[in-house]
N, C-alpha and C. Protein backbone atom coordinates (compact mmCIF):
# COMPACT_ATOMS: atom_id res chain seq x y z
N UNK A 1 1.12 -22.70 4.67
CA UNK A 1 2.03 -22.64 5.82
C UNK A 1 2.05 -21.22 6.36
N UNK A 2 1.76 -21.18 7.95
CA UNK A 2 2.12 -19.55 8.29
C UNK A 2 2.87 -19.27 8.42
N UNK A 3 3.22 -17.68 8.14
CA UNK A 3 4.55 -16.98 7.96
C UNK A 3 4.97 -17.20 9.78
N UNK A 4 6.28 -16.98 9.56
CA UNK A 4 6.93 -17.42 10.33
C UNK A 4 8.20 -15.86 10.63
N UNK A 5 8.03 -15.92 11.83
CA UNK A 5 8.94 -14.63 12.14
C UNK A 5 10.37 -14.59 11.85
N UNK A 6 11.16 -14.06 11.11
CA UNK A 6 12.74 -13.87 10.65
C UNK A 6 13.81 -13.71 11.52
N UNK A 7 13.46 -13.25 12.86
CA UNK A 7 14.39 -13.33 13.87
C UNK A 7 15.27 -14.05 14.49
N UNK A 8 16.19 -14.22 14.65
CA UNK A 8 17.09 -15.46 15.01
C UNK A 8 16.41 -15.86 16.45
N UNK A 9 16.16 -16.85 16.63
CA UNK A 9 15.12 -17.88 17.79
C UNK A 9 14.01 -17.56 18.21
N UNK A 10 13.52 -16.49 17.24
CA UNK A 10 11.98 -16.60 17.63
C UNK A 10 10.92 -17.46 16.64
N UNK A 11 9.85 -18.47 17.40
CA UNK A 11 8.75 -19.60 17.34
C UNK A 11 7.55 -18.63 16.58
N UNK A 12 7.73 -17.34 17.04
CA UNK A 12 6.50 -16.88 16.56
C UNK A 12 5.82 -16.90 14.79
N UNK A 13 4.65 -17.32 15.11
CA UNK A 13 4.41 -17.46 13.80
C UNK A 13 2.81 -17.04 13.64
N UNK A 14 2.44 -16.73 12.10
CA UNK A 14 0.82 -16.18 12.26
C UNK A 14 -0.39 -17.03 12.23
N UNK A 15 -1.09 -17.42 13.33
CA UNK A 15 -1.58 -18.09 13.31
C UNK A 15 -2.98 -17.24 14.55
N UNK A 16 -3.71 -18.38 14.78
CA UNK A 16 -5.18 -17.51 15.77
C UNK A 16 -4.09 -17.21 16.89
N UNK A 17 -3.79 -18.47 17.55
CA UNK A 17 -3.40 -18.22 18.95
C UNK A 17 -2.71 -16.69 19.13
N UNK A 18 -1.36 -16.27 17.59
CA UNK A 18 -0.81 -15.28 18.07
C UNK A 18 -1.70 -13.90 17.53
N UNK A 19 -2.70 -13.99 16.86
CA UNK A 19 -3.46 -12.84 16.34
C UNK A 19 -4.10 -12.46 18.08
N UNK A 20 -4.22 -13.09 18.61
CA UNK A 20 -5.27 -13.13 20.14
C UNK A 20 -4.43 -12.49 20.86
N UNK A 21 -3.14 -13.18 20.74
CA UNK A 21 -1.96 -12.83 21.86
C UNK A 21 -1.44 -11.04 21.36
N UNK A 22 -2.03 -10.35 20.32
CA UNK A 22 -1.85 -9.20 19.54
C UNK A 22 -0.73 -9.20 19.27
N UNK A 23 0.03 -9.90 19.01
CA UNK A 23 1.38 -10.38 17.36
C UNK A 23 0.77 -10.00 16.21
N UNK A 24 1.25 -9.07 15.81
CA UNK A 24 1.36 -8.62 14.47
C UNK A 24 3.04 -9.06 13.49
N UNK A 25 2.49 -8.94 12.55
CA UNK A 25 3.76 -9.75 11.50
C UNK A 25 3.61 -8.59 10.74
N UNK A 26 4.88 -8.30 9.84
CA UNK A 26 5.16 -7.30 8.94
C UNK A 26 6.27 -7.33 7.82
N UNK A 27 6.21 -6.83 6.71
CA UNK A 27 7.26 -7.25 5.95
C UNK A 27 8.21 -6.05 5.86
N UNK A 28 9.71 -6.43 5.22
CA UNK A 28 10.28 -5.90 5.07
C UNK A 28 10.41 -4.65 4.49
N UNK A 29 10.97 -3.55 4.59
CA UNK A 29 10.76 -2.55 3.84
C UNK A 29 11.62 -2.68 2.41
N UNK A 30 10.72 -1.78 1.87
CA UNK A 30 11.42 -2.04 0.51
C UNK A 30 12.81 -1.29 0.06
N UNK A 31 12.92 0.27 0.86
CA UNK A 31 13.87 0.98 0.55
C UNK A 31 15.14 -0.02 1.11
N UNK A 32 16.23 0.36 0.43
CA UNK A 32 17.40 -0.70 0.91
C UNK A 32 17.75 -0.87 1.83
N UNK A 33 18.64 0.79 1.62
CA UNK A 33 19.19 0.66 3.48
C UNK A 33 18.36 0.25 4.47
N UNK A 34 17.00 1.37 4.75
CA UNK A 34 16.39 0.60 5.69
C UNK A 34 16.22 -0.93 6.03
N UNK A 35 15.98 -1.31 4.80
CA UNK A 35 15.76 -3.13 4.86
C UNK A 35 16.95 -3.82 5.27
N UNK A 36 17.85 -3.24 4.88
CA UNK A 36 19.22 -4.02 5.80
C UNK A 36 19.54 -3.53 7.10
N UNK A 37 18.68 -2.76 7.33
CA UNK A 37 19.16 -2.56 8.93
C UNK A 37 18.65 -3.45 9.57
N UNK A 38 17.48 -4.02 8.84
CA UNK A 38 16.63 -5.10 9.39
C UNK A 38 16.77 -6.13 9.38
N UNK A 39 17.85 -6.67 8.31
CA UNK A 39 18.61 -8.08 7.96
C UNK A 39 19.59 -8.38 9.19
N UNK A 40 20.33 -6.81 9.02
CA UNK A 40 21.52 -6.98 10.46
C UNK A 40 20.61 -7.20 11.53
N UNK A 41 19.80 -6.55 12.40
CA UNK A 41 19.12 -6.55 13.31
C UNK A 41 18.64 -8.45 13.41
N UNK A 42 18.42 -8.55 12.69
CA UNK A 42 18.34 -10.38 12.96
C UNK A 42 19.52 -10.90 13.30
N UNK A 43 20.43 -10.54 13.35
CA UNK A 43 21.70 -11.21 13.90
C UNK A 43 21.91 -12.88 13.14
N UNK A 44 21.52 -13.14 11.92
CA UNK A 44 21.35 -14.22 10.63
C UNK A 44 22.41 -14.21 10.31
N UNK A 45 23.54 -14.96 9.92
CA UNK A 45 24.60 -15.00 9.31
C UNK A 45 24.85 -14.63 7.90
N UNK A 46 24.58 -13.96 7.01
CA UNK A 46 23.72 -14.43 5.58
C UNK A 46 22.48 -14.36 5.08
N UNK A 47 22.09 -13.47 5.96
CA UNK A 47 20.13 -13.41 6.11
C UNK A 47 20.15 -12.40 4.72
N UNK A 48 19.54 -12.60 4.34
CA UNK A 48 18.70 -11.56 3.14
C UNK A 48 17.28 -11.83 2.95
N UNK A 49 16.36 -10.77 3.26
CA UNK A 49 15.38 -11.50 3.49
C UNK A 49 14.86 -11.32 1.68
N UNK A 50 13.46 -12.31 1.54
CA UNK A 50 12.55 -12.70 0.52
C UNK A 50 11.47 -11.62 0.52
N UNK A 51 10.70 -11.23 -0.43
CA UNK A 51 9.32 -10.54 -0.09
C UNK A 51 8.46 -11.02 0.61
N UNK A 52 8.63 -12.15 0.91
CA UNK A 52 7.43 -13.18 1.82
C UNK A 52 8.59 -12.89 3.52
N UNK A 53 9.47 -12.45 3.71
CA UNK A 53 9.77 -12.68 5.04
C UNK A 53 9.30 -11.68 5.92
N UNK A 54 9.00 -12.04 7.43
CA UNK A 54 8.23 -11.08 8.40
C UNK A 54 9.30 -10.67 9.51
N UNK A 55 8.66 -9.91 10.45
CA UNK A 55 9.54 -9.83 11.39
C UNK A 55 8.04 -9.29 12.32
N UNK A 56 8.30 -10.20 13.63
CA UNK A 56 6.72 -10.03 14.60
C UNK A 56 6.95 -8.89 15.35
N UNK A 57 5.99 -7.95 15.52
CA UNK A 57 5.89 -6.55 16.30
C UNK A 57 6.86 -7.15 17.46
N UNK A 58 6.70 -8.53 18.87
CA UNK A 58 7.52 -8.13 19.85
C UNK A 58 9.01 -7.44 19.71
N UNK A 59 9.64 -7.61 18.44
CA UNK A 59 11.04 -6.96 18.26
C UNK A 59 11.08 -5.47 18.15
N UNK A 60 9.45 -4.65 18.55
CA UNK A 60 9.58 -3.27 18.15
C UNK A 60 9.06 -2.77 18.99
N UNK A 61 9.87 -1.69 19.64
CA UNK A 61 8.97 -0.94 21.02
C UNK A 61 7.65 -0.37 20.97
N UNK A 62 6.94 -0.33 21.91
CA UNK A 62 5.61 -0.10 21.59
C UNK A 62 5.53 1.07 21.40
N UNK A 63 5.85 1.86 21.13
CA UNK A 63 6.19 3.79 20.10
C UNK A 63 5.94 3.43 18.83
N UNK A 64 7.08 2.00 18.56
CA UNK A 64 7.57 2.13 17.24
C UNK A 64 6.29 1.10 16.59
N UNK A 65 5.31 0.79 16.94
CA UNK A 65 3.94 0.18 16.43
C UNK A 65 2.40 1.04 16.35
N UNK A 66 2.38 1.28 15.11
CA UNK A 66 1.15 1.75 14.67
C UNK A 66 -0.46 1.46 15.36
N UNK A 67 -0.90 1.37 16.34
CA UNK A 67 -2.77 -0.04 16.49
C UNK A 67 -3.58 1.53 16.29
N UNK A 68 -3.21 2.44 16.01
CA UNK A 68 -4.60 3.17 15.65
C UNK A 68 -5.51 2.82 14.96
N UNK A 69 -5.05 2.54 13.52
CA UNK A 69 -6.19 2.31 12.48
C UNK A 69 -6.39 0.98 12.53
N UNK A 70 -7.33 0.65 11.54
CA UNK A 70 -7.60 -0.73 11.20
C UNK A 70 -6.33 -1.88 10.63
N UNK A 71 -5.26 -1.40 10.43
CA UNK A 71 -4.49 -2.10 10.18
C UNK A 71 -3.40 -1.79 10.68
N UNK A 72 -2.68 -2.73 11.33
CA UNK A 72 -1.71 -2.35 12.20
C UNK A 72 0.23 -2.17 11.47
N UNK A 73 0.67 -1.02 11.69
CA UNK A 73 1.74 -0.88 10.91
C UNK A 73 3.14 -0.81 11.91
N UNK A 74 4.08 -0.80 11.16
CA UNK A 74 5.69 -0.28 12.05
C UNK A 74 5.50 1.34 11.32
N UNK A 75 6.03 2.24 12.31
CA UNK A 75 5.96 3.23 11.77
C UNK A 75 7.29 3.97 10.67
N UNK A 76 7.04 5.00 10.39
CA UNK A 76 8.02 5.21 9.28
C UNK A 76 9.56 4.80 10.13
N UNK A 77 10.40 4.74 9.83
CA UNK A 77 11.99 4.80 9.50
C UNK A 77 12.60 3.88 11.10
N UNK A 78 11.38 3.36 11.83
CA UNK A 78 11.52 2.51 12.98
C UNK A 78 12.48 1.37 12.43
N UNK A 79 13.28 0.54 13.37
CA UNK A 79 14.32 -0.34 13.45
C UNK A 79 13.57 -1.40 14.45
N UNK A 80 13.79 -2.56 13.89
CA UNK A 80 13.85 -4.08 15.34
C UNK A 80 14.80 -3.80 16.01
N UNK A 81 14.34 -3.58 17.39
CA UNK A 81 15.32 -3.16 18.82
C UNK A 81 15.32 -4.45 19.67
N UNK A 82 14.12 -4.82 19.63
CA UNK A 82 14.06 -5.70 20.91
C UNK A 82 13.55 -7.43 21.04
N UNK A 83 15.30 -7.91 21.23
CA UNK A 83 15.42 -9.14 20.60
C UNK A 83 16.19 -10.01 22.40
N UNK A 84 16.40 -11.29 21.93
CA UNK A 84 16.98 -12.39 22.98
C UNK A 84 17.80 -13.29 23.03
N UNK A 85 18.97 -12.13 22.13
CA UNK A 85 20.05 -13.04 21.84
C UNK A 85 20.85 -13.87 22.71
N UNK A 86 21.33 -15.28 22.50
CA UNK A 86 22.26 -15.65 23.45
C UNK A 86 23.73 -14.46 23.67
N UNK A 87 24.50 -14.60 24.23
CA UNK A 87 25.95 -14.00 24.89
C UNK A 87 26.59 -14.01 23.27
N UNK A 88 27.04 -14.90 22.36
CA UNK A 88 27.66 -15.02 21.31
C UNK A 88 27.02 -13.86 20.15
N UNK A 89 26.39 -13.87 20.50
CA UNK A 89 25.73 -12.62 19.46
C UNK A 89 25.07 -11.20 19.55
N UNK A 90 25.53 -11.07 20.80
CA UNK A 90 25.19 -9.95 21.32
C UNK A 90 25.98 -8.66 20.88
N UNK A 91 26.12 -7.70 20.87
CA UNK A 91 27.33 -6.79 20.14
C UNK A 91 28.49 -6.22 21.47
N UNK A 92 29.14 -6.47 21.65
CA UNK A 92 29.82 -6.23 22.73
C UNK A 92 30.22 -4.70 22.85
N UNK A 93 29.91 -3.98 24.28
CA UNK A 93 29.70 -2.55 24.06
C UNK A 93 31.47 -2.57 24.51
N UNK A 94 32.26 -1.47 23.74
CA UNK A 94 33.63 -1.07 24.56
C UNK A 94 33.61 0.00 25.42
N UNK A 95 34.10 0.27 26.47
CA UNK A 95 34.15 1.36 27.51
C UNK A 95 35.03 2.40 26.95
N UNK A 96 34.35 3.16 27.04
CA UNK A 96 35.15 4.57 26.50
C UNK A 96 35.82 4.97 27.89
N UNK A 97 36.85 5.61 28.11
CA UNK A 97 37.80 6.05 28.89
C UNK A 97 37.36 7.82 28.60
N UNK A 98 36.72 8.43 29.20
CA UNK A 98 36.70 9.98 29.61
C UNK A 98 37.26 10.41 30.59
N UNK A 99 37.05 11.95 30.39
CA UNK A 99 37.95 12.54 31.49
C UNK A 99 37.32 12.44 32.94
N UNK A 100 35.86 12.41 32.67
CA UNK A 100 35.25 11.61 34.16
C UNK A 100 35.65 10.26 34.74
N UNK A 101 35.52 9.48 33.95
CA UNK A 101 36.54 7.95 34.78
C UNK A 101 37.32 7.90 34.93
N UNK A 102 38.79 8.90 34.46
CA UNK A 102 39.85 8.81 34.63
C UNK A 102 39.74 9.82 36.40
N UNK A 103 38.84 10.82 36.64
CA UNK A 103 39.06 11.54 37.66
C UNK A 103 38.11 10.28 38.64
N UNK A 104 37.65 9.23 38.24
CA UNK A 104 37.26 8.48 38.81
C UNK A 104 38.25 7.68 39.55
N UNK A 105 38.73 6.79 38.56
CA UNK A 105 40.23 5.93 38.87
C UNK A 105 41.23 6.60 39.89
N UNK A 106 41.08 8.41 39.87
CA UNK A 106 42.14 8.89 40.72
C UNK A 106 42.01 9.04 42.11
N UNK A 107 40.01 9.02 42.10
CA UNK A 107 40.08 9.46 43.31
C UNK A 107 39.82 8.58 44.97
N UNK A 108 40.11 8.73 45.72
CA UNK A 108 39.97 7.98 46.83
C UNK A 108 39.19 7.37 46.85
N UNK A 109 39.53 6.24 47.54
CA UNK A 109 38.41 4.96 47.87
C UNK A 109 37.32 5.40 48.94
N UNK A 110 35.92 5.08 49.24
CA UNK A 110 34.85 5.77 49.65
C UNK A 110 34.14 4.69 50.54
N UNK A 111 34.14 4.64 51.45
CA UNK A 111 33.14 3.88 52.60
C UNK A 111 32.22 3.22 52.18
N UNK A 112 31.66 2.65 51.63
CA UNK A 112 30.36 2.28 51.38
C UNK A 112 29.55 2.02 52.79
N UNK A 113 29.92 1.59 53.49
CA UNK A 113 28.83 1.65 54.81
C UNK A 113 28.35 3.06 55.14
N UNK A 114 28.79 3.76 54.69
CA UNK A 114 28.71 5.18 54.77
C UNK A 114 27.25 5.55 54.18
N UNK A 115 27.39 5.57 52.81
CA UNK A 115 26.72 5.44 51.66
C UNK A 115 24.80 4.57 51.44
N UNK A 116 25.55 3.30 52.57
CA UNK A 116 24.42 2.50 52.54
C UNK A 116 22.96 3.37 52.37
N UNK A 117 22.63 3.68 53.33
CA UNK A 117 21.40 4.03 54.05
C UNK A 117 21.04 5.13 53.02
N UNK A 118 21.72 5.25 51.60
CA UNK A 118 21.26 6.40 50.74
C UNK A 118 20.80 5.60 49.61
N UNK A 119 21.02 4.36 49.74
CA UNK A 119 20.71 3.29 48.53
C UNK A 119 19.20 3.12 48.24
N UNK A 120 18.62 3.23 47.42
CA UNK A 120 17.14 2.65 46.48
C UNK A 120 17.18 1.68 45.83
N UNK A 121 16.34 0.85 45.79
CA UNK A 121 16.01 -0.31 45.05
C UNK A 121 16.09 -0.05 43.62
N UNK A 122 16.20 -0.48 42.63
CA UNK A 122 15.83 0.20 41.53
C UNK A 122 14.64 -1.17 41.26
N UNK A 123 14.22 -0.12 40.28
CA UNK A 123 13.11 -0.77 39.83
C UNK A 123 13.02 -2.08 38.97
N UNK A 124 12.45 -3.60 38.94
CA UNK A 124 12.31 -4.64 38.35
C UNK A 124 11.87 -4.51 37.05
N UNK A 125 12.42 -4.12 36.00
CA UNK A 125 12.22 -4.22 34.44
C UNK A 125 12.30 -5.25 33.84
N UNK A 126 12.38 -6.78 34.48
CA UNK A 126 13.21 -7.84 33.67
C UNK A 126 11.45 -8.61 32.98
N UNK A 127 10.71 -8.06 33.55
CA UNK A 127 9.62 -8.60 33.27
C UNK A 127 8.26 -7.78 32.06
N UNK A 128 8.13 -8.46 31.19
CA UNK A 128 7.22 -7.83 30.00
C UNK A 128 6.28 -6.73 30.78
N UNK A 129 5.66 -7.45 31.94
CA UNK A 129 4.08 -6.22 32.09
C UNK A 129 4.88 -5.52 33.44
N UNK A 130 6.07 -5.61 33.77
CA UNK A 130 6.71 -3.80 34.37
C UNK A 130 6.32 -2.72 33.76
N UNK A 131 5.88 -2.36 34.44
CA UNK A 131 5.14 -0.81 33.52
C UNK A 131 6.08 0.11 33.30
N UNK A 132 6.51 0.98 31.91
CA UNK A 132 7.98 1.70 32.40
C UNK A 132 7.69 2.67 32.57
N UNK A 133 8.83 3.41 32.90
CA UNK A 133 8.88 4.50 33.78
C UNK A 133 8.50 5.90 32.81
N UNK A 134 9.12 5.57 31.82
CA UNK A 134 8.77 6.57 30.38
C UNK A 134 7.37 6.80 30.21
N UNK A 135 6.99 8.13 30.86
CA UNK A 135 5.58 8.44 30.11
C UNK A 135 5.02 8.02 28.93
N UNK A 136 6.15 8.82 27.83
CA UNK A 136 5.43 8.51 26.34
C UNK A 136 5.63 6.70 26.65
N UNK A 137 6.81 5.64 27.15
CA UNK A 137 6.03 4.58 26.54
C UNK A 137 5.30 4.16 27.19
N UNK A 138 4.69 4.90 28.26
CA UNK A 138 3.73 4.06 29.16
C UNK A 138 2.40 4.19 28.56
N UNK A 139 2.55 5.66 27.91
CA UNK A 139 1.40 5.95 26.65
C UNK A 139 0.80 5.49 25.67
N UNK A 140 2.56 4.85 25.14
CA UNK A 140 2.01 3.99 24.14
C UNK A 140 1.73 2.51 24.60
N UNK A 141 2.36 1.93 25.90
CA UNK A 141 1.61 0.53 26.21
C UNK A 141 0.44 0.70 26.08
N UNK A 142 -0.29 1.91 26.88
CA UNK A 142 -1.42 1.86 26.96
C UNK A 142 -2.27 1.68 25.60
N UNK A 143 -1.88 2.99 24.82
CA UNK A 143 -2.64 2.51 23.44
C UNK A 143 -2.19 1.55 23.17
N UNK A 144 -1.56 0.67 22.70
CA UNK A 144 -1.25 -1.30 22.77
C UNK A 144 -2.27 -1.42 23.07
N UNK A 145 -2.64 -1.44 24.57
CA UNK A 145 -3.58 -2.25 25.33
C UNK A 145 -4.72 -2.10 24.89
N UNK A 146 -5.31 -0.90 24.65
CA UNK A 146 -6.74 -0.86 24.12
C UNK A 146 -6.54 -1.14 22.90
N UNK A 147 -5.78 -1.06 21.99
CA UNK A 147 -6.17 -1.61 20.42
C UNK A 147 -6.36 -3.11 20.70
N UNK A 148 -5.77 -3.25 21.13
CA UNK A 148 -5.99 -4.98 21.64
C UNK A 148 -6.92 -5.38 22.20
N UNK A 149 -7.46 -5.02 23.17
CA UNK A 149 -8.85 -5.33 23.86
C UNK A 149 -10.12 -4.49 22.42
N UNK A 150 -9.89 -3.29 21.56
CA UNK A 150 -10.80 -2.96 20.93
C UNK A 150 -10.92 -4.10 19.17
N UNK A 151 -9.50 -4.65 18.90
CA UNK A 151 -9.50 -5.86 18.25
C UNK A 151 -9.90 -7.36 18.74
N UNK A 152 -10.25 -7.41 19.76
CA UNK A 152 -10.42 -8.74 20.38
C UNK A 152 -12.30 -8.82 20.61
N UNK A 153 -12.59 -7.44 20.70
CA UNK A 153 -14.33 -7.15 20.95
C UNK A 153 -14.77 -7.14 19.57
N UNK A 154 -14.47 -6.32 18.33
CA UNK A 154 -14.75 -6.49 17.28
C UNK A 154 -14.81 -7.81 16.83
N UNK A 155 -13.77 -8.75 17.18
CA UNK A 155 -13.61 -10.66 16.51
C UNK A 155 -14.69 -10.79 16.98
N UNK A 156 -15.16 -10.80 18.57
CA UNK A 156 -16.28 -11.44 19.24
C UNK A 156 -17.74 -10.69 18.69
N UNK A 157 -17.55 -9.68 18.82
CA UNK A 157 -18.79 -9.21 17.26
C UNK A 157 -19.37 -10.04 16.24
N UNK A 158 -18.12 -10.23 15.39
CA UNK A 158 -18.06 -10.90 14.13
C UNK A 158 -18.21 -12.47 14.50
N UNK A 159 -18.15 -13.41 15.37
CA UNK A 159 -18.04 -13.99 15.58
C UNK A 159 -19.84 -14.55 16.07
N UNK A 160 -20.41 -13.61 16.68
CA UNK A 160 -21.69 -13.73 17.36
C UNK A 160 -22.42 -13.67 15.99
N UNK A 161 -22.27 -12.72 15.29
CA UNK A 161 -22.99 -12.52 14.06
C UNK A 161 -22.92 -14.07 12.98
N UNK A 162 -22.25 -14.62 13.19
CA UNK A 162 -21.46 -15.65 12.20
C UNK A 162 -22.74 -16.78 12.63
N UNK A 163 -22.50 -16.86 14.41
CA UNK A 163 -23.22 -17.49 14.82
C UNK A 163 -24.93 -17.57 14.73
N UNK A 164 -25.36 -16.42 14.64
CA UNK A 164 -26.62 -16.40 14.42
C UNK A 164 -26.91 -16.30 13.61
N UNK A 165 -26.09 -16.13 12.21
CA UNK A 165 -26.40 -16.35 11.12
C UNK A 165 -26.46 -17.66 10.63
N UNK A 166 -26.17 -18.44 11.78
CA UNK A 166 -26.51 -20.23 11.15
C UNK A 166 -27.12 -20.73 11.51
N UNK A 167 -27.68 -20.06 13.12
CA UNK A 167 -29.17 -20.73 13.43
C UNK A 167 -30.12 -20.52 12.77
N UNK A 168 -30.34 -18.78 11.77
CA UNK A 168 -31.45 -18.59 11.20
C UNK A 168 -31.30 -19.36 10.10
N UNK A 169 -30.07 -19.81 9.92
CA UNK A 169 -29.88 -20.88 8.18
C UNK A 169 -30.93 -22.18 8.67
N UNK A 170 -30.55 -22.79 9.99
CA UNK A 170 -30.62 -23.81 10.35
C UNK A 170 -32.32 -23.73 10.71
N UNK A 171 -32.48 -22.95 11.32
CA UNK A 171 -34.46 -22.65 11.49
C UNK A 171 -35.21 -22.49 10.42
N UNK A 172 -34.26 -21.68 9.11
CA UNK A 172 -35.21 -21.76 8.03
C UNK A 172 -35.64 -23.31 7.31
N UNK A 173 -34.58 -24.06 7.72
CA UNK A 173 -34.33 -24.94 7.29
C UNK A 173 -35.25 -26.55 7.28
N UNK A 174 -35.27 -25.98 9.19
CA UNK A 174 -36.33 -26.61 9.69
C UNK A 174 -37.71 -26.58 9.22
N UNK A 175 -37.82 -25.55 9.36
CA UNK A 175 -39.24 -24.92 8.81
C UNK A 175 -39.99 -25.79 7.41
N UNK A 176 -39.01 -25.17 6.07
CA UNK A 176 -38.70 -26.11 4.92
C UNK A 176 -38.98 -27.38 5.03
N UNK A 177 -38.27 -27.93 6.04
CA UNK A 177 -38.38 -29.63 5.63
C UNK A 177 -39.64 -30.26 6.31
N UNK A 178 -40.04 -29.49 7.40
CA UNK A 178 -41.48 -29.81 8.28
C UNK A 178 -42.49 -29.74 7.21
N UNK A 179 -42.20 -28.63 6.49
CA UNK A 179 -43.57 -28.45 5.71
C UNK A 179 -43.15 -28.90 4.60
N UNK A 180 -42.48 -29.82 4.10
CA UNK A 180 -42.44 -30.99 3.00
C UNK A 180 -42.33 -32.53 3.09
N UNK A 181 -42.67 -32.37 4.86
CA UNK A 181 -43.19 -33.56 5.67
C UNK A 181 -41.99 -34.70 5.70
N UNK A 182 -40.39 -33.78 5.48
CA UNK A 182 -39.74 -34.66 4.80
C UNK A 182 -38.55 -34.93 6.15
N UNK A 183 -38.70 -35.15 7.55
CA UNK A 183 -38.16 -34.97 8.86
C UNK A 183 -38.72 -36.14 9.30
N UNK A 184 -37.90 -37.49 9.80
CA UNK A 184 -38.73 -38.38 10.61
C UNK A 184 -38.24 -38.34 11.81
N UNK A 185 -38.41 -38.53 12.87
CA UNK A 185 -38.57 -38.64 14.45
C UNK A 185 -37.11 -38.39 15.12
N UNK A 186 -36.35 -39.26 14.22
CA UNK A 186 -34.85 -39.08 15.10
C UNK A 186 -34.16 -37.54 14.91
N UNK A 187 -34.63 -37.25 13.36
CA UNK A 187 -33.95 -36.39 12.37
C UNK A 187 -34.61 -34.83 13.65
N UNK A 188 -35.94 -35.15 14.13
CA UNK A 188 -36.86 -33.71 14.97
C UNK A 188 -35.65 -33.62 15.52
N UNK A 189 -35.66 -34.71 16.43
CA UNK A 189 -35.00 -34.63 18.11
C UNK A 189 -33.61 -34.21 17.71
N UNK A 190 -32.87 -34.05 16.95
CA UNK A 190 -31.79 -33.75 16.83
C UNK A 190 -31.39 -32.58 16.31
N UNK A 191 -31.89 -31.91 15.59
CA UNK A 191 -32.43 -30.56 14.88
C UNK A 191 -33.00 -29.63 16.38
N UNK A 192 -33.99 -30.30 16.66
CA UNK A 192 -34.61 -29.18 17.90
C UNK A 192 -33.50 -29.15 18.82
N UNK A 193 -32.58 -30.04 19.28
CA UNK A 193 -31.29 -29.97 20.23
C UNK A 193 -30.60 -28.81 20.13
N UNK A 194 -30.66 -28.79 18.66
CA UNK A 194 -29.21 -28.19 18.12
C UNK A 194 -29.78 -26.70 17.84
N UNK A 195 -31.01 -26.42 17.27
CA UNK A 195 -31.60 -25.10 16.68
C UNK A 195 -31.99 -24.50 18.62
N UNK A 196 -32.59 -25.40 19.52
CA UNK A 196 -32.99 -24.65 20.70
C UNK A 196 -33.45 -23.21 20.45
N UNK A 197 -34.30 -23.60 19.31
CA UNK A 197 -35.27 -22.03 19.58
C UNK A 197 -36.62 -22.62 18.64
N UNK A 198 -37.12 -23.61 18.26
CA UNK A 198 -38.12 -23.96 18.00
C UNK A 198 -38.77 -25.54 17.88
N UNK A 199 -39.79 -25.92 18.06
CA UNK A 199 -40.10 -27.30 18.03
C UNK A 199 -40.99 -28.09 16.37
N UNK A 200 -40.53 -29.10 16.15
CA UNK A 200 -40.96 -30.06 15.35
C UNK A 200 -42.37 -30.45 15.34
N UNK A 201 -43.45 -30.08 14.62
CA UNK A 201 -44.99 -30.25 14.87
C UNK A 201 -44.45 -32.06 14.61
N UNK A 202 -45.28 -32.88 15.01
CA UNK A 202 -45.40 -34.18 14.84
C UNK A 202 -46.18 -34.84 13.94
């Protein structure tokens, strides 16, 4: 069975589709505290996690993910930040009262038609590939992006190699059984289909 991500409503789990999609899975840390920051951070009622439980890279900003080397890590003393909780579980922030909002509250009410024509759009963040505005994390999307495209060329490597390592299984093979005369007519035509790189003497 594949591991399966620890987060309260996340599907993600390790399998091809999400190795492709560059989901990485990771286990818990072992030091305590840290590891319970990670229990809370699931927002689980009762969660304690197992040595077998994961938690999938999307819950960790792309800073806080290792793709340099060959194996992809969370980096030291990083926290799961980035989650999709419903309203009920969200942590509710309280408004602090400073001496700036209070000189806020005092002071006169302000035109806004006034104001208009000084207004900017702000920028659309609600969407994964918004590029942000943060250098360093635009830095690190970027490295994301190429470990990902440089893990996805390596599979297809390994993958080509795999492949031609079974036609030469499959040609030697041919070869072998031609010259032990031991191939009758249907057995050619179906072999030469499939090998498409040599023919059946008759």
């Amino acid at each position: 069975m594949p591991d399966s991500c620890a987060a309260w409503g996340c599907k993600n789990r390790r399998t091809i589709q999400s190795k492709y999609r560059g989901i990485t899975f990771h286990k818990f840390p072992r030091e305590k505290a840290l590891r319970r920051q990670w229990e809370l951070a699931t927002r689980r009622k009762g969660f304690s996690a197992s040595d077998c439980s994961v938690l999938c890279s999307e819950h960790f900003k792309p800073q806080d993910v290792d793709r340099t080397g060959q194996i992809v890590r969370i980096r030291d003393r990083a926290k799961p930040s980035v989650f999709n909780f419903p309203a009920h579980l969200q942590k509710p922030v309280a408004p602090r009262k400073t001496r700036t909002s209070r000189k806020a509250v005092e002071s006169p009410p302000v035109d806004c038609s006034q104001q208009l024509h000084e207004t900017k759009p702000l920028p659309n963040v609600d969407h994964s590939y918004a590029l942000p505005a943060n250098p360093t994390d635009l830095k690190a999307r970027l490295s994301e992006a190429l470990a990902r495209v440089e893990s996805l060329e390596r599979d297809m490597r390994n993958v080509k190699k795999r492949e031609q390592r079974a036609k030469n299984m499959v040609l030697a093979l041919l070869e072998d059984l031609d010259g032990k005369k031991l191939i009758n007519e249907e057995l050619k035509h179906k072999l030469n289909f499939y090998s498409g790189k040599m023919k059946i003497r008759s």
